[in-house]
Protein backbone atom coordinates (compact mmCIF):
# COMPACT_ATOMS: atom_id res chain seq x y z
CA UNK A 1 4.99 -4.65 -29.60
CA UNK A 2 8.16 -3.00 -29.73
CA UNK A 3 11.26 -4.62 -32.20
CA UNK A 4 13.11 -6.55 -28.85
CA UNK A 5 9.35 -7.99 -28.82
CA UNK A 6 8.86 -6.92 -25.49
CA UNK A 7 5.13 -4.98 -25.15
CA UNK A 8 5.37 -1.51 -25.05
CA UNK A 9 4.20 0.31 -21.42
CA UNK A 10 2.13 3.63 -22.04
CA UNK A 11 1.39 5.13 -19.08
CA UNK A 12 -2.00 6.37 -20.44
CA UNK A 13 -3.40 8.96 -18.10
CA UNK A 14 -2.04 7.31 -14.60
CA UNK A 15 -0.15 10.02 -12.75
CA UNK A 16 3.34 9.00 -11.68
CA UNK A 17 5.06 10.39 -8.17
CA UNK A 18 8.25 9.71 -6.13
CA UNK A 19 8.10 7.19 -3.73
CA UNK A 20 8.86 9.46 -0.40
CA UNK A 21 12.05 11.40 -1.17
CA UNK A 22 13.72 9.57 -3.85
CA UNK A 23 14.22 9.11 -7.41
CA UNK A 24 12.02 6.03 -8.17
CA UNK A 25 8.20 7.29 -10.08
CA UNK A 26 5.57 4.97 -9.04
CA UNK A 27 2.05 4.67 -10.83
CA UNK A 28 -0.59 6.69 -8.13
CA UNK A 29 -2.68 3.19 -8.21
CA UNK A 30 -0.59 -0.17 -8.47
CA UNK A 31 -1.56 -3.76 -7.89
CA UNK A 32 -1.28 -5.59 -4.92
CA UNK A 33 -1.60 -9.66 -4.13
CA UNK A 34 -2.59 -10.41 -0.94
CA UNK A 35 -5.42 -12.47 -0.52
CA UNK A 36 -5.64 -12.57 -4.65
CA UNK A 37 -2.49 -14.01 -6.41
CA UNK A 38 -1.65 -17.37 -5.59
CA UNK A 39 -4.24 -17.70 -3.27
CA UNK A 40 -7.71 -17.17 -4.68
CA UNK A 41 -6.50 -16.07 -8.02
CA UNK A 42 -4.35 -18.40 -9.99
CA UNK A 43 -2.91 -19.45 -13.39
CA UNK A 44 -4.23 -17.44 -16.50
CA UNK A 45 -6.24 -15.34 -14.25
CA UNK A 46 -3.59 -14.09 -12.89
CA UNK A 47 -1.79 -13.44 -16.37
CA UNK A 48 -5.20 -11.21 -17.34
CA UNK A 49 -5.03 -9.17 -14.51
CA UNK A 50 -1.90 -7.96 -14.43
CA UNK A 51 -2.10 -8.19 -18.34
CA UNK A 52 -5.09 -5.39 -18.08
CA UNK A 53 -2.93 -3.37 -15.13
CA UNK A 54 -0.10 -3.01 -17.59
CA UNK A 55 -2.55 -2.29 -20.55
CA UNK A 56 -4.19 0.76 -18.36
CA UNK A 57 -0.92 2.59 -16.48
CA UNK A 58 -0.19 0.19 -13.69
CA UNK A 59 3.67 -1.21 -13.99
CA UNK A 60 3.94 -1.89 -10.38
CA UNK A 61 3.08 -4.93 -8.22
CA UNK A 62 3.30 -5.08 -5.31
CA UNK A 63 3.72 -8.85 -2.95
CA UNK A 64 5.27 -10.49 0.19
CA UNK A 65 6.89 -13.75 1.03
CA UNK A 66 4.39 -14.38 3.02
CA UNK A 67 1.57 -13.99 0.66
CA UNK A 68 -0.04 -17.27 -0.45
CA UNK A 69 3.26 -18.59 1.55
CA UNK A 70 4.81 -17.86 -1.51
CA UNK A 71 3.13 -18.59 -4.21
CA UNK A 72 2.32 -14.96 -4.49
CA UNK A 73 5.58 -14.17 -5.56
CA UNK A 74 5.89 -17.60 -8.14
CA UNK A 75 2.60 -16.50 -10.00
CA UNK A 76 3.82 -13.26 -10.38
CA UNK A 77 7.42 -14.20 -11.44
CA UNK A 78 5.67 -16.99 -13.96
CA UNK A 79 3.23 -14.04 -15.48
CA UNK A 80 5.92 -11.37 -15.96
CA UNK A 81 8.12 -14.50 -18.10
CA UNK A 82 5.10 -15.22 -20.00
CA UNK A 83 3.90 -11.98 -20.85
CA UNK A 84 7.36 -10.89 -21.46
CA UNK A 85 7.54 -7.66 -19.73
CA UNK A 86 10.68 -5.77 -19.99
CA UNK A 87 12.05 -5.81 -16.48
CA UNK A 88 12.63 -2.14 -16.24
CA UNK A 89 9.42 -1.30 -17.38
CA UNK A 90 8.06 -2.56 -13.97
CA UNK A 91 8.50 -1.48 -10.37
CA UNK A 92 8.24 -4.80 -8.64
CA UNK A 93 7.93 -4.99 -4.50
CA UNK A 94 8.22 -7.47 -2.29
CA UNK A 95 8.15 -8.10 1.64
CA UNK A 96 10.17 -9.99 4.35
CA UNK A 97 9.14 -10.88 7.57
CA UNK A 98 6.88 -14.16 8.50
CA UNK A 99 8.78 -16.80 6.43
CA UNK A 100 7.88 -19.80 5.06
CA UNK A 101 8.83 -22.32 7.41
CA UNK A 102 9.23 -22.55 11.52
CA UNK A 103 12.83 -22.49 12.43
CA UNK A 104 13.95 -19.99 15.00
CA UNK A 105 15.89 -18.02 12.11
CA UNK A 106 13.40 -18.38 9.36
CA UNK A 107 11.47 -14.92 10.25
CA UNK A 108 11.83 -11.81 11.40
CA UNK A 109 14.34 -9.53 10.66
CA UNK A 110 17.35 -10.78 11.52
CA UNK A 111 20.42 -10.32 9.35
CA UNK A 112 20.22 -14.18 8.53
CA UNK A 113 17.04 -13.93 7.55
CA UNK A 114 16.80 -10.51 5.57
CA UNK A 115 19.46 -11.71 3.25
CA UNK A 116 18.39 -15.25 3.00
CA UNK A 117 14.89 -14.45 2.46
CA UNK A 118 15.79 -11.86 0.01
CA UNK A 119 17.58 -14.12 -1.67
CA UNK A 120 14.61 -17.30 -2.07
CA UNK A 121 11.82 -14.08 -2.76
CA UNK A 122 14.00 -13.23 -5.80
CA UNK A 123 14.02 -17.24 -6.98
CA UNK A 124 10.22 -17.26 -6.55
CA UNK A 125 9.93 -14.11 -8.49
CA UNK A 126 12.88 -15.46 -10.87
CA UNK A 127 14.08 -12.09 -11.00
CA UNK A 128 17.66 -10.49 -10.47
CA UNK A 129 16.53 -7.62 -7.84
CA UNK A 130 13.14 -6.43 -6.67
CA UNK A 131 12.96 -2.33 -6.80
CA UNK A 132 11.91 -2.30 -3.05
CA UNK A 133 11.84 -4.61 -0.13
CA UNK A 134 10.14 -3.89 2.51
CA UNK A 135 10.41 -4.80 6.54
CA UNK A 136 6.87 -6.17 6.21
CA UNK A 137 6.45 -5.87 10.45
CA UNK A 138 9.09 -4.36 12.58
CA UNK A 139 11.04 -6.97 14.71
CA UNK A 140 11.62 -5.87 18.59
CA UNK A 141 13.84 -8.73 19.20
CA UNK A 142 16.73 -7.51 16.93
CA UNK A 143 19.19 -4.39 17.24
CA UNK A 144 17.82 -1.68 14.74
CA UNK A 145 21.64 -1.05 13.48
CA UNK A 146 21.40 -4.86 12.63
CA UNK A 147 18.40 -4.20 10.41
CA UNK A 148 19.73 -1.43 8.59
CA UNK A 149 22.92 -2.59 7.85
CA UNK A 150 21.13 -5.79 6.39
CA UNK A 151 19.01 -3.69 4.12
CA UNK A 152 21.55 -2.13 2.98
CA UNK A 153 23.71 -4.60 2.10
CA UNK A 154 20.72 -6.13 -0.20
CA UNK A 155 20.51 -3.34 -1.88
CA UNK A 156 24.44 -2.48 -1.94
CA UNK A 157 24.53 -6.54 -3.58
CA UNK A 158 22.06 -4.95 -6.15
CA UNK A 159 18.92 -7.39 -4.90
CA UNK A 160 17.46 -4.38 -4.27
CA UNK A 161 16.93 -0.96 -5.13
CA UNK A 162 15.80 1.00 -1.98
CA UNK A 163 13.85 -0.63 1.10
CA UNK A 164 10.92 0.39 3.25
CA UNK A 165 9.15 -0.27 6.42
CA UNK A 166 5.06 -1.97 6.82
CA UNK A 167 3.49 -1.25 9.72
CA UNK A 168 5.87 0.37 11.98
CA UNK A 169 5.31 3.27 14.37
CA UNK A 170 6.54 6.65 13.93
CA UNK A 171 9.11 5.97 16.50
CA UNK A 172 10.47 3.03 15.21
CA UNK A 173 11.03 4.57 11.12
CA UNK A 174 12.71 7.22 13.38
CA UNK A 175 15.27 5.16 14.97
CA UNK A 176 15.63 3.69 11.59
CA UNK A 177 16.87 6.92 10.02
CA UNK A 178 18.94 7.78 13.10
CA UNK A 179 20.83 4.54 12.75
CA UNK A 180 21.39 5.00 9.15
CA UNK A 181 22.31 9.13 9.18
CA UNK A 182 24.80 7.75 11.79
CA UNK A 183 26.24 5.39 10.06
CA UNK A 184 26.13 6.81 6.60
CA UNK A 185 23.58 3.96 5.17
CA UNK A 186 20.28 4.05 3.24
CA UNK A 187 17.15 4.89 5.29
CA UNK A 188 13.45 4.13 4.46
CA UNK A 189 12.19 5.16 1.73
CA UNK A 190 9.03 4.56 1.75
CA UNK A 191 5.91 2.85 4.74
CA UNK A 192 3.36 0.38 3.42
CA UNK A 193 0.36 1.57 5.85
CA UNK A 194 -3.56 1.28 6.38
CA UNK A 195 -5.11 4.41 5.07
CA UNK A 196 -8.86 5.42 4.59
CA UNK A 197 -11.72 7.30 5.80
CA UNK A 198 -12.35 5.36 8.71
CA UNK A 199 -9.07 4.89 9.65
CA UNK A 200 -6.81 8.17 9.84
CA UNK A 201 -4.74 8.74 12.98
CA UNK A 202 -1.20 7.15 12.36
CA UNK A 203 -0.97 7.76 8.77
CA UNK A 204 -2.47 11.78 9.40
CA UNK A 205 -1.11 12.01 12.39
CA UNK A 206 1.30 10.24 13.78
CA UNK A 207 3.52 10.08 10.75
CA UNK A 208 2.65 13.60 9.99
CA UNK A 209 6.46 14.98 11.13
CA UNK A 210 7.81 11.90 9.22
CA UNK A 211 6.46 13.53 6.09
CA UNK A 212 8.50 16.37 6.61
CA UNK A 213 11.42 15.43 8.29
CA UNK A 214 12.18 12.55 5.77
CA UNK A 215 9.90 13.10 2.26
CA UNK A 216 8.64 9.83 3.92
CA UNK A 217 6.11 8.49 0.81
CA UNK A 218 3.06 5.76 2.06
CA UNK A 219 2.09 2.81 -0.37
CA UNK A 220 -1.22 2.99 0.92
CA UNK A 221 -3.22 -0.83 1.78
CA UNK A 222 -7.16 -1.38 2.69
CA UNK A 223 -7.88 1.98 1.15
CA UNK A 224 -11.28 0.89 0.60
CA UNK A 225 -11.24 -0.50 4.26
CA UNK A 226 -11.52 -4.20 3.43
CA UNK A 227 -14.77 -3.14 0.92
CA UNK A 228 -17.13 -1.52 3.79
CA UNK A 229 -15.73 2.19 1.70
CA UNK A 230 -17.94 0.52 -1.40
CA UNK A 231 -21.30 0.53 0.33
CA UNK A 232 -21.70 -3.35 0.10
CA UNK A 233 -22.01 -3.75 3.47
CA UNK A 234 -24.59 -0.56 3.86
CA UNK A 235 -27.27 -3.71 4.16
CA UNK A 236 -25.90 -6.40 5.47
CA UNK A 237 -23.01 -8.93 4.62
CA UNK A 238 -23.53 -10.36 0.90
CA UNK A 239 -23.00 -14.61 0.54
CA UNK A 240 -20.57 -13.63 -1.88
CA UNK A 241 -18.64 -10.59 0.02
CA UNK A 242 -14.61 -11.10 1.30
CA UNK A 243 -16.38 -10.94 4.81
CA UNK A 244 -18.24 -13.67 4.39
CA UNK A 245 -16.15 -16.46 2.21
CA UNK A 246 -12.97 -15.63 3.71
CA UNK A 247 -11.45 -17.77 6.66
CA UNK A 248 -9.34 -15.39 8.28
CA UNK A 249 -10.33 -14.39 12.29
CA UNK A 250 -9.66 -10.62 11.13
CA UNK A 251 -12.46 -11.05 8.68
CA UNK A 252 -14.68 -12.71 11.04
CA UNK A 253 -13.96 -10.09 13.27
CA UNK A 254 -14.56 -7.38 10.68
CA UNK A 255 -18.11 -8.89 10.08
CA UNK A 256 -18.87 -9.31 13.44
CA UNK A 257 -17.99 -5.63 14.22
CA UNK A 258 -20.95 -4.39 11.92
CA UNK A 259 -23.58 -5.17 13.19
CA UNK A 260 -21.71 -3.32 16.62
CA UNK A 261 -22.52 -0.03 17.76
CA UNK A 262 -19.15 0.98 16.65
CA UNK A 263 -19.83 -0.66 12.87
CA UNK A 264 -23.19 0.44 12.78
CA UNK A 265 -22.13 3.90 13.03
CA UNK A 266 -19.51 4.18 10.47
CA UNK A 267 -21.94 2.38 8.50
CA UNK A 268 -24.67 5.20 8.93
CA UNK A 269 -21.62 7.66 7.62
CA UNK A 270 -20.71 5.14 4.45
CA UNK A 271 -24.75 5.78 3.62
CA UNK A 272 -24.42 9.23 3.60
CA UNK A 273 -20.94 9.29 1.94
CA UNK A 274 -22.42 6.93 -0.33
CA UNK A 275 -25.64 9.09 -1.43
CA UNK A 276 -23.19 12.50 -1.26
CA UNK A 277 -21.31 10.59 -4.20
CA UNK A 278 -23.53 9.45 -6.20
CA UNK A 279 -26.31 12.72 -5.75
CA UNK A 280 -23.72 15.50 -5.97
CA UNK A 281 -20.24 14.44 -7.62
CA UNK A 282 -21.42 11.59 -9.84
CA UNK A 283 -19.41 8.67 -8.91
CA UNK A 284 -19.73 5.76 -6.52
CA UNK A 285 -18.46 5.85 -2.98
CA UNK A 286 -15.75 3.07 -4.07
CA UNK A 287 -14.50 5.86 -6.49
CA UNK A 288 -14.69 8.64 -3.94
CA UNK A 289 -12.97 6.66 -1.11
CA UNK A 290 -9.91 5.76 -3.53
CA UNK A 291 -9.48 9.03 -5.12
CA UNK A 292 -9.62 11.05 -1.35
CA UNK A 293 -7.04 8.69 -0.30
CA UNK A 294 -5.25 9.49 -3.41
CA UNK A 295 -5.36 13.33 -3.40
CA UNK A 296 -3.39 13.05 0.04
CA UNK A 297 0.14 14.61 -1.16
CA UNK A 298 1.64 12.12 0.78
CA UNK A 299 0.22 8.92 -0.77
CA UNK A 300 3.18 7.53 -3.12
CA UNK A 301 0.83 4.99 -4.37
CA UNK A 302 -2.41 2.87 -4.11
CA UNK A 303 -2.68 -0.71 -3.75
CA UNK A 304 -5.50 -2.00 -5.51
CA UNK A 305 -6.31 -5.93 -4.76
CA UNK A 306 -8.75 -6.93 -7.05
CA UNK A 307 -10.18 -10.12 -8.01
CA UNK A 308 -11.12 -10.14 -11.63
CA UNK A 309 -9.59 -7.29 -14.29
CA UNK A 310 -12.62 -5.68 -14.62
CA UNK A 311 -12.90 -4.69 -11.02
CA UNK A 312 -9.45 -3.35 -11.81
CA UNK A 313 -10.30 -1.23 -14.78
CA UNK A 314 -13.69 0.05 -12.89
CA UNK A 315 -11.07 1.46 -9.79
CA UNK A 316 -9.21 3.54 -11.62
CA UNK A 317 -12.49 5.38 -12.19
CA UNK A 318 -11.73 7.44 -9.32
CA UNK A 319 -8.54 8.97 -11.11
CA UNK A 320 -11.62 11.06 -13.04
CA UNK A 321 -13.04 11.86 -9.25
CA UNK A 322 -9.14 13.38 -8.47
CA UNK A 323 -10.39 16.74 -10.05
CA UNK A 324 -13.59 17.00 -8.21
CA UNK A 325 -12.18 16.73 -4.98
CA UNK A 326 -11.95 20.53 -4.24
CA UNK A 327 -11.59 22.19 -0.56
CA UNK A 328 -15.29 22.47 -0.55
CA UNK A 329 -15.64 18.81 -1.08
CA UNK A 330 -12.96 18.00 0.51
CA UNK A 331 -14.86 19.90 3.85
CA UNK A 332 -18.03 18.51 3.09
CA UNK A 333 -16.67 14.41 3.37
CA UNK A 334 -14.96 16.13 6.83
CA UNK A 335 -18.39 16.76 7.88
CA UNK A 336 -19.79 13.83 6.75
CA UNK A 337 -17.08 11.28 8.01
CA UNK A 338 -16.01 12.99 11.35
CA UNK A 339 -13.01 11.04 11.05
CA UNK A 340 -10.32 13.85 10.76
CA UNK A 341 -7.99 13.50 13.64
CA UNK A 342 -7.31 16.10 16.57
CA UNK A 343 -4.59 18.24 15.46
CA UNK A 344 -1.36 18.08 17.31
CA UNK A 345 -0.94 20.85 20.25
CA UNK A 346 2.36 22.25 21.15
CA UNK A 347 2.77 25.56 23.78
CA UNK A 348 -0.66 26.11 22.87
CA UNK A 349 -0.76 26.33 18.78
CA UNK A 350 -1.83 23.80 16.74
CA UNK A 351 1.41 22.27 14.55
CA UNK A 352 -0.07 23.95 10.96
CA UNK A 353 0.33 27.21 12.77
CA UNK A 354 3.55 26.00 13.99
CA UNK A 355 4.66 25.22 10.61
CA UNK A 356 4.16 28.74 9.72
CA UNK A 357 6.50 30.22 12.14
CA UNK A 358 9.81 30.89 11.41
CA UNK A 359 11.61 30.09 14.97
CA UNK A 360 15.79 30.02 15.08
């Protein structure tokens, strides 16, 4: 404990990097709390588990409004109090876009409701400003310039330090940056996305000039794609699995979709990623799928949503897989997975040879 009394955050051996192109250092592995705080996690286990992420590296958390309709955000905002963590020590996120109730302005991102809902995230969180918040969906129904004016009045109020998109297309963070070079406001910083072995073509691909263009940094979700990246679905769908107790339709779906000839394919590659792994670098597959994700140079972080902290401590095993992840291996999970995407064509050269001209 420090004199203030406030515990003392060592980094340990986490690995910090910018989120996208700005200033802000974010732990390579954070915590996330969908489906887990609030929800199926709460009261002191919630305390322990972020207790341990501190203890081992991991200051930031990462939530949504919508999460456990809210309660997300209160557990977190009650732990942080309790454990008395120095607010700067931690890089705390948060996203708007469902709501909590069912008026006509109580979602989306409308000015109203960016502002407002910015506003009741930071009394759940009982916090003075969040260090991003993010458009957790993009909205269609209202004027882009409307949406980045909004974010950047949060953060020019101070709720906020930068903001970022979830889930939008390549187009859409585009137009986003337009609006704001235009009009001389903050841009995205930073897009909360699905990335993993089996699924590669937006984040690879289709926000490939986005990387360039803007520093654009991911805060990567379902790295582990929902758990079948662990092998524990290699056999079938365990009684006690997230495919099997949760009620969600995606879930359903998910589990339904194995036993397809689509699933049972990606399952026969999670076998033989799964015996590569353990046979020839050591590790498990878990460890493997988290640290390739990882090694991508334009992962900012990734969100880890675990349920107890031991399954939290056991993840960041894979920051000891980092170093073993060599070209060779690198090539030899490409051969395995067959997941890489088709490399953009333009006039007839693929864009890394492209990249490599100098054209005026």
């Amino acid at each position: 404990m420090s004199e203030d009394s406030h515990p003392v955050f060592d980094p340990k051996n986490m690995p910090f990097r910018r989120l996208g192109g700005s200033g802000l250092r974010v732990p390579l592995f954070s915590y996330g709390g969908w489906l887990t705080v609030g929800g199926s996690v709460v009261g002191d286990p919630v305390k322990d588990l972020i207790k341990t992420a501190f203890e081992n590296g991991i200051n930031m958390i990462d939530t949504a409004e919508a999460y456990a309709k809210g309660n997300s955000e209160i557990e977190i905002g009650r732990v942080v109090k309790e454990l008395n963590l120095r607010r700067s020590d931690l890089v705390i996120t948060t996203k708007l876009f469902w709501g909590l109730r069912s008026g006509p302005n109580d979602g989306g991102l409308s000015r109203k409701h960016i502002i407002e809902g910015t506003k009741e995230a930071l009394e759940r969180l009982q916090m003075d400003y969040v260090d991003v918040i993010f458009a957790h969906r993009p909205d269609p129904t209202v004027p882009m310039e409307e949406v980045v004016r909004a974010f950047n009045w949060v953060i020019e109020k101070g709720w906020a330090f930068y903001w970022g998109t979830s889930e939008w297309s390549a187009r859409e963070i585009e137009e986003a940056h337009h609006v704001a070079t235009k009009l001389g406001l903050i841009g995205p910083i930073a897009e909360q996305c699905k990335h993993n072995l089996l699924y590669r073509e937006r984040p690879e691909k289709e926000y490939e000039p986005l990387y360039r263009k803007y520093q654009l940094g991911t805060t990567v979700f379902s790295a582990l794609a929902q758990g079948i990246l662990t092998g524990k679905y290699n056999d079938g769908v365990p009684a006690d699995s997230r495919f099997a107790t949760e009620k969600q339709q995606m879930f359903k779906d998910a589990a339904a979709r194995l036993s397809s000839p689509e699933g049972l394919a990606e399952l026969a590659k999670v076998k033989a990623l799964t015996k590569y792994a353990e046979t020839e670098l050591g590790c498990s597959v878990t460890h493997l799928a988290l640290a390739w994700v990882a090694v991508n140079p334009n992962t900012s972080t990734v969100i880890l949503g675990a349920t107890k902290p031991e399954q939290l401590v056991d993840n960041l095993k894979a920051l000891d897989v980092i170093p073993k992840l060599t070209p060779a291996v690198l090539e030899k999970i490409e051969e395995i997975m067959k997941t890489k995407p088709t490399p953009v064509v333009s006039f007839g050269w693929t864009l890394a040879l492209d990249l490599s001209l100098e054209l005026s």
